[in-house]
C-alpha atoms as a PDB file:
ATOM      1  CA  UNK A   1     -70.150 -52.596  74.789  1.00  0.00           C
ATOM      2  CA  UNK A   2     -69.613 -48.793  74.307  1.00  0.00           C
ATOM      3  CA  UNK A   3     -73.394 -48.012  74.690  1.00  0.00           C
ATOM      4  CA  UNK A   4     -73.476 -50.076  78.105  1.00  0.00           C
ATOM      5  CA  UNK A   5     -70.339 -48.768  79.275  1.00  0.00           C
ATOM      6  CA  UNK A   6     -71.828 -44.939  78.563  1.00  0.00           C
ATOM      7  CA  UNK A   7     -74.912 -46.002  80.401  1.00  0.00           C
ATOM      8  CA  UNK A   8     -72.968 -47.213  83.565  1.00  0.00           C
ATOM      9  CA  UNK A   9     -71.137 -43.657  83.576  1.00  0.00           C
ATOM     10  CA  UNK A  10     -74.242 -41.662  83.308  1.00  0.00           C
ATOM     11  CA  UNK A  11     -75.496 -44.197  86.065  1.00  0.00           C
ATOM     12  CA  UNK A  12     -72.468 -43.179  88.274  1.00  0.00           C
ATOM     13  CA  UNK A  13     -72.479 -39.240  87.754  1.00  0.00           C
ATOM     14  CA  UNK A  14     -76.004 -38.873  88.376  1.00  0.00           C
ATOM     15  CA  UNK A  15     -76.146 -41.158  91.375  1.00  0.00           C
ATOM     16  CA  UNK A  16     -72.888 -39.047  92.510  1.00  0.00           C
ATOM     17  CA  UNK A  17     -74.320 -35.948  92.206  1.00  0.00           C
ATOM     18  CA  UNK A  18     -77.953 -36.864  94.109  1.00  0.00           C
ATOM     19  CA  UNK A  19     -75.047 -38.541  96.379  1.00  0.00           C
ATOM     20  CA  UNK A  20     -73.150 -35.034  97.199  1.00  0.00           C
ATOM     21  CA  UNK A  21     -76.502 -33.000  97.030  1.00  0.00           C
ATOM     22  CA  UNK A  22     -78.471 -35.422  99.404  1.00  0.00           C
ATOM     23  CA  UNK A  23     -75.615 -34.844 101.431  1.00  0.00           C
ATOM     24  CA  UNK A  24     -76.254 -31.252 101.574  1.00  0.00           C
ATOM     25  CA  UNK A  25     -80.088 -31.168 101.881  1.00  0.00           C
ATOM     26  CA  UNK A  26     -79.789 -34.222 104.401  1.00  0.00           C
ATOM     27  CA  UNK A  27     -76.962 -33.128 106.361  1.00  0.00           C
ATOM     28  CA  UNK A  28     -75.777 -36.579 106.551  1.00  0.00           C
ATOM     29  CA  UNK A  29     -71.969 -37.418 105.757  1.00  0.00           C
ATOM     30  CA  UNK A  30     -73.165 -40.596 105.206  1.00  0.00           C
ATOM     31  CA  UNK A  31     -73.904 -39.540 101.289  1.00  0.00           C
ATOM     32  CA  UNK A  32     -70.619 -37.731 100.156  1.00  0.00           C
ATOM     33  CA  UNK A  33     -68.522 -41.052 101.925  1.00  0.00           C
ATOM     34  CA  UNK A  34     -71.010 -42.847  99.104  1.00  0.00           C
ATOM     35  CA  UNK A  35     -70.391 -40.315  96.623  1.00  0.00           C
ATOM     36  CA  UNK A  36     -66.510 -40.829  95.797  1.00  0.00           C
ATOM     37  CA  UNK A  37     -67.319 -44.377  94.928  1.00  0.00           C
ATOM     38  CA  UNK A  38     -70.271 -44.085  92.431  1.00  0.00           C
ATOM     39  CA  UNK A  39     -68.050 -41.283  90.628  1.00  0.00           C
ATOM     40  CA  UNK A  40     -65.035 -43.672  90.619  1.00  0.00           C
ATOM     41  CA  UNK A  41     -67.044 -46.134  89.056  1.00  0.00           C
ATOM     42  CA  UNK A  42     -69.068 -43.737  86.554  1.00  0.00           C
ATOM     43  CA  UNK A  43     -65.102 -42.756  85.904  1.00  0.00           C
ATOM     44  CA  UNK A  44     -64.093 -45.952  84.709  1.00  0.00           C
ATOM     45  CA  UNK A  45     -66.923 -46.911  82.607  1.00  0.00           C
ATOM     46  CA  UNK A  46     -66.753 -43.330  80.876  1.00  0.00           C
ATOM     47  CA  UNK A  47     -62.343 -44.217  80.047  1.00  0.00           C
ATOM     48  CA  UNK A  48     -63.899 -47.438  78.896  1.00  0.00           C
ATOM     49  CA  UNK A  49     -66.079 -45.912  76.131  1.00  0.00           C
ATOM     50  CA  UNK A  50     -63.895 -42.903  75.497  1.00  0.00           C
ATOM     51  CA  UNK A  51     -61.530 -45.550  74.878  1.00  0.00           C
ATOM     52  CA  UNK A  52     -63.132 -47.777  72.714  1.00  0.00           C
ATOM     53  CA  UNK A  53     -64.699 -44.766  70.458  1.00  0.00           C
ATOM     54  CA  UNK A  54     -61.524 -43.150  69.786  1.00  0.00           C
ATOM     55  CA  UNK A  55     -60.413 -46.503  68.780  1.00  0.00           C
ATOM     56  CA  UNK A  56     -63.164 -46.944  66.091  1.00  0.00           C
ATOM     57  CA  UNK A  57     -63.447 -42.920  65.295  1.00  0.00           C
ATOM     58  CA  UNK A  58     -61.867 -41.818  61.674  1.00  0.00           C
ATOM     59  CA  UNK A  59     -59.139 -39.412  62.912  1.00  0.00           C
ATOM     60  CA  UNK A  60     -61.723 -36.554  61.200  1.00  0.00           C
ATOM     61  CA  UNK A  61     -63.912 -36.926  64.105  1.00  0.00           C
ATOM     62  CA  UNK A  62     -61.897 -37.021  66.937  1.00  0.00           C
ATOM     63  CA  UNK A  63     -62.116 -33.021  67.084  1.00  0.00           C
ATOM     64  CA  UNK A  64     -66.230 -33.103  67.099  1.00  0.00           C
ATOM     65  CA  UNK A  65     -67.140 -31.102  70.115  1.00  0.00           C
ATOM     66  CA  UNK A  66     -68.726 -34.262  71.859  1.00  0.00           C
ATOM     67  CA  UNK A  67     -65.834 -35.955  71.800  1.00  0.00           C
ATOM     68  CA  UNK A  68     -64.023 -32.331  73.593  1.00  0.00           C
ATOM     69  CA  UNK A  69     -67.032 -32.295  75.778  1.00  0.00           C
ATOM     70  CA  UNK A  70     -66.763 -35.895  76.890  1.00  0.00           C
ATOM     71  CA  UNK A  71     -62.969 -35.149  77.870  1.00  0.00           C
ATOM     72  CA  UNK A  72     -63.957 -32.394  79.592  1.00  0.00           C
ATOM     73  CA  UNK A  73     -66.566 -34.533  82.153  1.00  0.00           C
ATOM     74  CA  UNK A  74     -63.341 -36.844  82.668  1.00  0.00           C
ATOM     75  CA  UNK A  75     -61.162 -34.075  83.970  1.00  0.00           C
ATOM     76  CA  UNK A  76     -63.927 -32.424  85.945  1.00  0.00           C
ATOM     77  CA  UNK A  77     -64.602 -36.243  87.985  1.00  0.00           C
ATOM     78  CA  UNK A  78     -60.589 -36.252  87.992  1.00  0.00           C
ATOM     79  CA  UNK A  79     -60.422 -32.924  89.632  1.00  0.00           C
ATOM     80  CA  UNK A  80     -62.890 -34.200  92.402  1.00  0.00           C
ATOM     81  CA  UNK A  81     -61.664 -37.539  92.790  1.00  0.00           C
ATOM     82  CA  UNK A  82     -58.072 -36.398  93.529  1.00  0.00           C
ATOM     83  CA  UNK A  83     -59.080 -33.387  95.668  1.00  0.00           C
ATOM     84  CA  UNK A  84     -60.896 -36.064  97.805  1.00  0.00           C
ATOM     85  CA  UNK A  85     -58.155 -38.509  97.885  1.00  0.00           C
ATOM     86  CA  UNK A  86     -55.403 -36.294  98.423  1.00  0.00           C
ATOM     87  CA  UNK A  87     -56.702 -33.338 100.298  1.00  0.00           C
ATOM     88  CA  UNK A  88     -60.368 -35.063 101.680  1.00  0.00           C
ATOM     89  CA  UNK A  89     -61.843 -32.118 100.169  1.00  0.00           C
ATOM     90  CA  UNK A  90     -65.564 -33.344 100.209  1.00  0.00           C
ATOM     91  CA  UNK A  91     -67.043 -30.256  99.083  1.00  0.00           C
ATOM     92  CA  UNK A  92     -65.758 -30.379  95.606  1.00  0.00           C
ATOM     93  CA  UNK A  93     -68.472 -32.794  94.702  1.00  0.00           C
ATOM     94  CA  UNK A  94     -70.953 -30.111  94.413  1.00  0.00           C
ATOM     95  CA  UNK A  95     -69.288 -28.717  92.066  1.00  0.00           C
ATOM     96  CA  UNK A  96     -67.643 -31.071  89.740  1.00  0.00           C
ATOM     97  CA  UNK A  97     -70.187 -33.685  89.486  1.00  0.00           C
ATOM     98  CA  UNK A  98     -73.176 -31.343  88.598  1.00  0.00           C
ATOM     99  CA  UNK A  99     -70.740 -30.424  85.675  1.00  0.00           C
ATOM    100  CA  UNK A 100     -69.344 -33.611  84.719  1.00  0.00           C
ATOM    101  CA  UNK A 101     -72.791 -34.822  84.760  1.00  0.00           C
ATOM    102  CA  UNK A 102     -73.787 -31.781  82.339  1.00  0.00           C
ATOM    103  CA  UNK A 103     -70.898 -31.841  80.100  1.00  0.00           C
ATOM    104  CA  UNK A 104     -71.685 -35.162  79.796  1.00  0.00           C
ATOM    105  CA  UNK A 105     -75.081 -35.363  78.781  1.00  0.00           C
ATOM    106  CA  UNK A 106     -74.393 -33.104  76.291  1.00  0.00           C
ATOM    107  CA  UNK A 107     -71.473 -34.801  74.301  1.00  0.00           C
ATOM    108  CA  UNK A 108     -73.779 -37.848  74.192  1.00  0.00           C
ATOM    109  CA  UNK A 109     -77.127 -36.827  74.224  1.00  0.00           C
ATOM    110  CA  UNK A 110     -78.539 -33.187  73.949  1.00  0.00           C
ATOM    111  CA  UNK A 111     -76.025 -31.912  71.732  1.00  0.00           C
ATOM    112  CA  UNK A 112     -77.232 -31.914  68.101  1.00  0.00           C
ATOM    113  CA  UNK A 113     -75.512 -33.620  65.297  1.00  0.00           C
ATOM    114  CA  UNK A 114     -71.750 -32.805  65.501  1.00  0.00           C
ATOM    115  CA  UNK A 115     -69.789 -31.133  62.168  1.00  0.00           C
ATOM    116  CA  UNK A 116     -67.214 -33.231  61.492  1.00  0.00           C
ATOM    117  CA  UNK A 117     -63.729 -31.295  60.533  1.00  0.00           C
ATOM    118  CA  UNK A 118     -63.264 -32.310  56.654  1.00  0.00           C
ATOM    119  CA  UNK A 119     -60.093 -34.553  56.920  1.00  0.00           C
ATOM    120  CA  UNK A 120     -58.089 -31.706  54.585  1.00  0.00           C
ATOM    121  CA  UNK A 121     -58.415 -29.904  57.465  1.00  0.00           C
ATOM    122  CA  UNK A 122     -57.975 -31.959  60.598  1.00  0.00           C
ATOM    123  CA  UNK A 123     -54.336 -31.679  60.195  1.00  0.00           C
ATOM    124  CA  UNK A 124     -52.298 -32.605  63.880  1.00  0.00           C
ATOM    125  CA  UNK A 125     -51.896 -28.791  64.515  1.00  0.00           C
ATOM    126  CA  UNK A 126     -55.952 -28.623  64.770  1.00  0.00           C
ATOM    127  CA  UNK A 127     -55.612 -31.635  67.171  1.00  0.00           C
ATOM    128  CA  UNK A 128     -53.147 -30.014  69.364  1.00  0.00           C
ATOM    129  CA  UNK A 129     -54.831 -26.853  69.460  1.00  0.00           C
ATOM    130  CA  UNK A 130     -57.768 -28.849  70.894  1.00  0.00           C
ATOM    131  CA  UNK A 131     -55.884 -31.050  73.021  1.00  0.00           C
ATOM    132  CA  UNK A 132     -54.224 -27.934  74.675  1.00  0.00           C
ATOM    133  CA  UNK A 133     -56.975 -25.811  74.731  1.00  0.00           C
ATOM    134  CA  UNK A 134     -59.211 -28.685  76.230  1.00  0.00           C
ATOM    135  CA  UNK A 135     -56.383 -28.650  79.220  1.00  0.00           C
ATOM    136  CA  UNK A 136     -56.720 -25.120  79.892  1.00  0.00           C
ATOM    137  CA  UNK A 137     -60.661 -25.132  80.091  1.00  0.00           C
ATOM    138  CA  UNK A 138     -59.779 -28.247  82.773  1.00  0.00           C
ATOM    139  CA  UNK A 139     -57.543 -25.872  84.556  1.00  0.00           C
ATOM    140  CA  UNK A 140     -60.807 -23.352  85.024  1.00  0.00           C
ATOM    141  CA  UNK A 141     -62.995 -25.732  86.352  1.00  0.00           C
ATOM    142  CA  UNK A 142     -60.342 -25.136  89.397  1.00  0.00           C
ATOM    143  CA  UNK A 143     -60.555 -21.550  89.060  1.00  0.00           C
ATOM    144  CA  UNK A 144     -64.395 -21.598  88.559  1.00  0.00           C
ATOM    145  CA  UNK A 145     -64.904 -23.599  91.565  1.00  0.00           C
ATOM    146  CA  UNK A 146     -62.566 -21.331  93.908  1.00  0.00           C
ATOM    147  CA  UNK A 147     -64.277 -18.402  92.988  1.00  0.00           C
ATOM    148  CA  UNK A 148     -67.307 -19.421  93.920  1.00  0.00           C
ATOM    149  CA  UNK A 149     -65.736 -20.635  97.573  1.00  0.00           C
ATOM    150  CA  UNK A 150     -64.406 -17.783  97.684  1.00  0.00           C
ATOM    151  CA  UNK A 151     -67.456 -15.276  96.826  1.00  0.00           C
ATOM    152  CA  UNK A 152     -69.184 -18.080  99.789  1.00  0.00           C
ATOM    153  CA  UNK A 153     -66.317 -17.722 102.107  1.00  0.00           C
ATOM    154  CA  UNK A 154     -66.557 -13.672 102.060  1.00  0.00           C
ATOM    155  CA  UNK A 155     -69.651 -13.650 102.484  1.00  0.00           C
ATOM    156  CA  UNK A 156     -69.918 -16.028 105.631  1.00  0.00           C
ATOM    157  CA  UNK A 157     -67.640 -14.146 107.247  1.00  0.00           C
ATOM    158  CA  UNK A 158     -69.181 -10.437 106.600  1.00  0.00           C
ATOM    159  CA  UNK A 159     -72.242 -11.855 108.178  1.00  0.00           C
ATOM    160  CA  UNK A 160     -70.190 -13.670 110.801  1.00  0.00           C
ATOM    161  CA  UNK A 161     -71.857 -17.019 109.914  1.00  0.00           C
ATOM    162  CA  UNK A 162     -69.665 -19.337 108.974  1.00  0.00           C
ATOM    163  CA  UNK A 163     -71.308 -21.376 105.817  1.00  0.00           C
ATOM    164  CA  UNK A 164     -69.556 -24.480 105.281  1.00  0.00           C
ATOM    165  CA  UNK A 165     -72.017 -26.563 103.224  1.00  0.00           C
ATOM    166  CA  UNK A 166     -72.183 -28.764 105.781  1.00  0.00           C
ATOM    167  CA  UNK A 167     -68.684 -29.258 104.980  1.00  0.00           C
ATOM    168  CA  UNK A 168     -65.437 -27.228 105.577  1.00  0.00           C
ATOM    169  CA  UNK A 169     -64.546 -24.854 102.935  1.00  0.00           C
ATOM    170  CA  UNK A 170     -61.206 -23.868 102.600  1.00  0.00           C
ATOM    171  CA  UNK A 171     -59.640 -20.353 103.630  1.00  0.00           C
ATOM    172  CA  UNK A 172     -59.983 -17.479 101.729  1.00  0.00           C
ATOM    173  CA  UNK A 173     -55.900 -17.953 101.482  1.00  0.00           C
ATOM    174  CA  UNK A 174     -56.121 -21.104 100.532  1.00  0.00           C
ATOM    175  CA  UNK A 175     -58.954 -20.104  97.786  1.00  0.00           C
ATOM    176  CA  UNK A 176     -57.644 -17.084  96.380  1.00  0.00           C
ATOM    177  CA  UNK A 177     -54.253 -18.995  95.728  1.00  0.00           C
ATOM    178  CA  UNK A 178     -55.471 -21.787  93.939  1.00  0.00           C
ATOM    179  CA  UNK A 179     -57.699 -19.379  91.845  1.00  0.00           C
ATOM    180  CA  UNK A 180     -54.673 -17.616  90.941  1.00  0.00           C
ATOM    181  CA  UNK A 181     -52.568 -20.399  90.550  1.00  0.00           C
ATOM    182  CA  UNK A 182     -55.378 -22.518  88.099  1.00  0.00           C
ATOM    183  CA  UNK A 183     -55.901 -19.328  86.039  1.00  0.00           C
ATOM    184  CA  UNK A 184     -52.571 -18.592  85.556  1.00  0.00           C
ATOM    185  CA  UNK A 185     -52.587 -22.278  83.704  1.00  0.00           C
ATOM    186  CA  UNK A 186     -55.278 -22.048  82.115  1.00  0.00           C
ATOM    187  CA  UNK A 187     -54.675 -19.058  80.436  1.00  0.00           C
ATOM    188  CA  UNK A 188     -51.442 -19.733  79.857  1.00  0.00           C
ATOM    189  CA  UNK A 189     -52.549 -23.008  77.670  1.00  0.00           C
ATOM    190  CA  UNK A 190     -55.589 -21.088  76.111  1.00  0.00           C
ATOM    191  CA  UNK A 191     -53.099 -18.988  74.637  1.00  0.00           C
ATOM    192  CA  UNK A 192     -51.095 -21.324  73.422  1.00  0.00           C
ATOM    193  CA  UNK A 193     -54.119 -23.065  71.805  1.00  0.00           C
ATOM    194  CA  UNK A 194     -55.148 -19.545  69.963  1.00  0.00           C
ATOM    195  CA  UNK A 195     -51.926 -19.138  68.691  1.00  0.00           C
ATOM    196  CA  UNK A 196     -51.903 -22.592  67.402  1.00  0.00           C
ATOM    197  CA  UNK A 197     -55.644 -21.943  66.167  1.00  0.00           C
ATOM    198  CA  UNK A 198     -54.141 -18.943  63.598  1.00  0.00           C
ATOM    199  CA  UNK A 199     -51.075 -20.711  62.682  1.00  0.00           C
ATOM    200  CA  UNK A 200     -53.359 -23.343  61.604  1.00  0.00           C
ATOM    201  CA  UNK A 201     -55.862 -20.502  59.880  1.00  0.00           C
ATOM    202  CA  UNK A 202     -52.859 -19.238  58.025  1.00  0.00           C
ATOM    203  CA  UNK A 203     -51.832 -22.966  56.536  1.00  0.00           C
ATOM    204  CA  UNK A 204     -55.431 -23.678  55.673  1.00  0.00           C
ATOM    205  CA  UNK A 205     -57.205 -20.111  54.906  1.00  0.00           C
ATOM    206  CA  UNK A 206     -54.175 -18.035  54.470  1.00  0.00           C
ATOM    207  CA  UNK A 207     -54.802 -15.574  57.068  1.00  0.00           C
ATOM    208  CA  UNK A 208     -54.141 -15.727  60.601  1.00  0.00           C
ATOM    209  CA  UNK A 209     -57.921 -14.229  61.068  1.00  0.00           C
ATOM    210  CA  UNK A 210     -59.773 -17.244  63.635  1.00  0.00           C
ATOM    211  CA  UNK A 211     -62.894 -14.958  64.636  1.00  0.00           C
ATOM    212  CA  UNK A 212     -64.970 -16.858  61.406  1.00  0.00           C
ATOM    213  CA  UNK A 213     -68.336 -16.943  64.048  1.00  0.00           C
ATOM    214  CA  UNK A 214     -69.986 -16.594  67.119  1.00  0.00           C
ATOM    215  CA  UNK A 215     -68.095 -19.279  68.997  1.00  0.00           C
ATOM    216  CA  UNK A 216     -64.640 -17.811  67.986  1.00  0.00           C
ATOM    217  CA  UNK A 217     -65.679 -14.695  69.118  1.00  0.00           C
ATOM    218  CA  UNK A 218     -66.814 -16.283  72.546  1.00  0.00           C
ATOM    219  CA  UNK A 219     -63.707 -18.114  72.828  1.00  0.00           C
ATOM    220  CA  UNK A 220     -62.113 -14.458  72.313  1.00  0.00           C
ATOM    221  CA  UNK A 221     -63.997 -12.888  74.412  1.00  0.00           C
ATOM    222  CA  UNK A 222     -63.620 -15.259  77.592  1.00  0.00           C
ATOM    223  CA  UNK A 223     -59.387 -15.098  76.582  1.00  0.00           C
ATOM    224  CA  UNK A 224     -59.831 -11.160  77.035  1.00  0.00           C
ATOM    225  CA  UNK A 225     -61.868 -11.374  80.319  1.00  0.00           C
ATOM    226  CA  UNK A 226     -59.128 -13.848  81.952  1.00  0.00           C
ATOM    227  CA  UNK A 227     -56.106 -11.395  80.561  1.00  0.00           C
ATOM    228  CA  UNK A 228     -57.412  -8.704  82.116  1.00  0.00           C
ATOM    229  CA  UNK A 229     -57.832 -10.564  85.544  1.00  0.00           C
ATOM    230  CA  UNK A 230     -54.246 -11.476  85.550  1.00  0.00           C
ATOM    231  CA  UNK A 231     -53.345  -8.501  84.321  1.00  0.00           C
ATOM    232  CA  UNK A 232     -54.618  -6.192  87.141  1.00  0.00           C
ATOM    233  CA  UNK A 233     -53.923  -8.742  89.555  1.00  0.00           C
ATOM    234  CA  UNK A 234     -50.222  -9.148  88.806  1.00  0.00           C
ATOM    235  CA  UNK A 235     -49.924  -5.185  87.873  1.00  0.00           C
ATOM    236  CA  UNK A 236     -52.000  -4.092  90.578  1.00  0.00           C
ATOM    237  CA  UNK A 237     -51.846  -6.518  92.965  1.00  0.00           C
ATOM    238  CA  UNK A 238     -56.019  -6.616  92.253  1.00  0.00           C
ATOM    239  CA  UNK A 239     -57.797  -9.946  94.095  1.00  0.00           C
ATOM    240  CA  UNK A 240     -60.790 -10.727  96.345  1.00  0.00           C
ATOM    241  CA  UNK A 241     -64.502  -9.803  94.900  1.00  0.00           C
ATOM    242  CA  UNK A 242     -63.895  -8.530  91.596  1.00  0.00           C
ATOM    243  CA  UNK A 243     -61.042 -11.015  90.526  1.00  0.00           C
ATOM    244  CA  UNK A 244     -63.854 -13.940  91.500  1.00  0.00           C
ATOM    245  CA  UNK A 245     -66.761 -12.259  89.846  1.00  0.00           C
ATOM    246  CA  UNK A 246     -64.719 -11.473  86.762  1.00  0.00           C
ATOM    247  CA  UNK A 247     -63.426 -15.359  86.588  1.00  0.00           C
ATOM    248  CA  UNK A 248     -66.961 -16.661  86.645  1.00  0.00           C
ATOM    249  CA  UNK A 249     -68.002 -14.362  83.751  1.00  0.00           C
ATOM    250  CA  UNK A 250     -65.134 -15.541  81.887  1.00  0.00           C
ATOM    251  CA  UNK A 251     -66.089 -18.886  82.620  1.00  0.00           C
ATOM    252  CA  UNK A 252     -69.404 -18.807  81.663  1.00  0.00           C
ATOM    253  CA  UNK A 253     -68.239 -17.332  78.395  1.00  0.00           C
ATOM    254  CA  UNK A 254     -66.287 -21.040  77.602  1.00  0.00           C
ATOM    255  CA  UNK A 255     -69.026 -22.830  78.911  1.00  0.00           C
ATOM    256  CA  UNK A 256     -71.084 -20.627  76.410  1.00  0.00           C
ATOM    257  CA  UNK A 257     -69.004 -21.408  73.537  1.00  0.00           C
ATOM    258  CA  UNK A 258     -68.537 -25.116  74.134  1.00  0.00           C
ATOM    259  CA  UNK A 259     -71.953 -26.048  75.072  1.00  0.00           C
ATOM    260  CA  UNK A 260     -74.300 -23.167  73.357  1.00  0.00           C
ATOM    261  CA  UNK A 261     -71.585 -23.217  70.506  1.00  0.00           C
ATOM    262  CA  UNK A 262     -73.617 -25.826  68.261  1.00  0.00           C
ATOM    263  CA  UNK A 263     -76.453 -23.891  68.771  1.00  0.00           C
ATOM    264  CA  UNK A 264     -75.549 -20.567  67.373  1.00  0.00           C
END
């Protein structure tokens, strides 16, 4: 039942996302109306199996980066399906469902085999760390997405033509305020989730030192690049250009870690 139900979600997200693009290439409405519905449905078959394997998971492999990954596609189709029930904000889709459809893939499919956490140390601290932490990389899909409208936005309106993708963006108000407003939670819960990281170090290792490899260090790195955005921005009252380039590199440093991670 799992395998079928993952099968029906990969179904949805990739007709979803030829749905929203097909849109774009097409300039036909038509698709993105369509769109909303296969990701609903690739939604509820992906709860289904994300269900089920936590169910039958020992609790030593519930922190296995698929299983992060796969949490991670069900916030990003979250994200778009409220934004287009509650706001109508179509142009989401080309966004989120390109990257649910990645993260995806790769907690079931392209990913090699996952290290499980030895049960001595898969203690609940390492599984809130994760939990939280997987929250906060949620809350940067919002501010990934934003910066992008917004680097679009600017642009379109240097030029003076407007670019909408066919669809209305929002205002570069509207976009620098939810970029702020997402990054300020996401950071907010990645640091939480490092500081439970070395409390857990300390009880395990007996040292608060968490920078053990190359995906630490990413994960540091990406923390450092979204402190100093929110630094200068509330210091210096710093936004526009910079604060959405910066954001993206920061972003592409978690996506780095969690999906080159297994790699390195």
């Amino acid at each position: 039942m799992e395998i079928i139900l993952q099968r029906l979600a990969l179904g949805g997200y990739a007709f979803s996302t030829l749905l929203a693009f097909g849109s774009l290439l097409a300039r036909r409405k038509g698709f993105f109306a369509l769109a909303p519905i296969a990701a609903g449905a690739g939604f509820v078959a992906h709860l289904g199996a994300f269900t089920i394997t936590f169910q039958h998971l020992p609790a030593a492999q519930g922190s296995a980066i698929r299983n992060v990954l796969s949490a991670l596609a069900l916030i990003a189709v979250a994200i778009y399906l409220y934004g287009y029930m509650r706001y109508r904000l179509h142009v989401l889709g080309i966004f989120m469902l390109p990257l649910a459809l990645l993260l995806f893939l790769f907690s079931g499919w392209l990913l090699p085999e996952s290290v499980v956490v030895a049960p001595a140390y898969n203690q609940p601290l390492l599984r809130l760390h994760i939990a939280v932490s997987t929250l906060g990389v949620g809350a940067l899909f919002l501010t990934f997405t934003f910066s992008v409208m917004y680097l679009v936005q600017e642009k379109a309106l240097k030029q003076k033509r407007p670019v909408s993708f066919f669809l209305p963006l929002p205002s570069l108000s509207a976009c620098d305020r939810v970029l702020y407003v997402s990054l300020m939670i996401g950071f907010g819960l990645l640091t939480i989730g490092l500081a439970l990281a070395a409390v857990w170090s300390a009880n395990m290792r007996g040292t608060f030192d968490i920078w053990q490899s190359q995906r630490e260090i990413l994960a540091l790195v990406s923390w450092v690049i979204f402190g100093v955005v929110l630094y200068a921005r509330l210091v210096t009252g710093w936004r526009g250009r910079k604060m959405a380039f910066l954001t993206i590199a920061g972003f592409a440093a978690v996506m780095l870690r969690l999906i080159g991670g297994p790699f390195l």
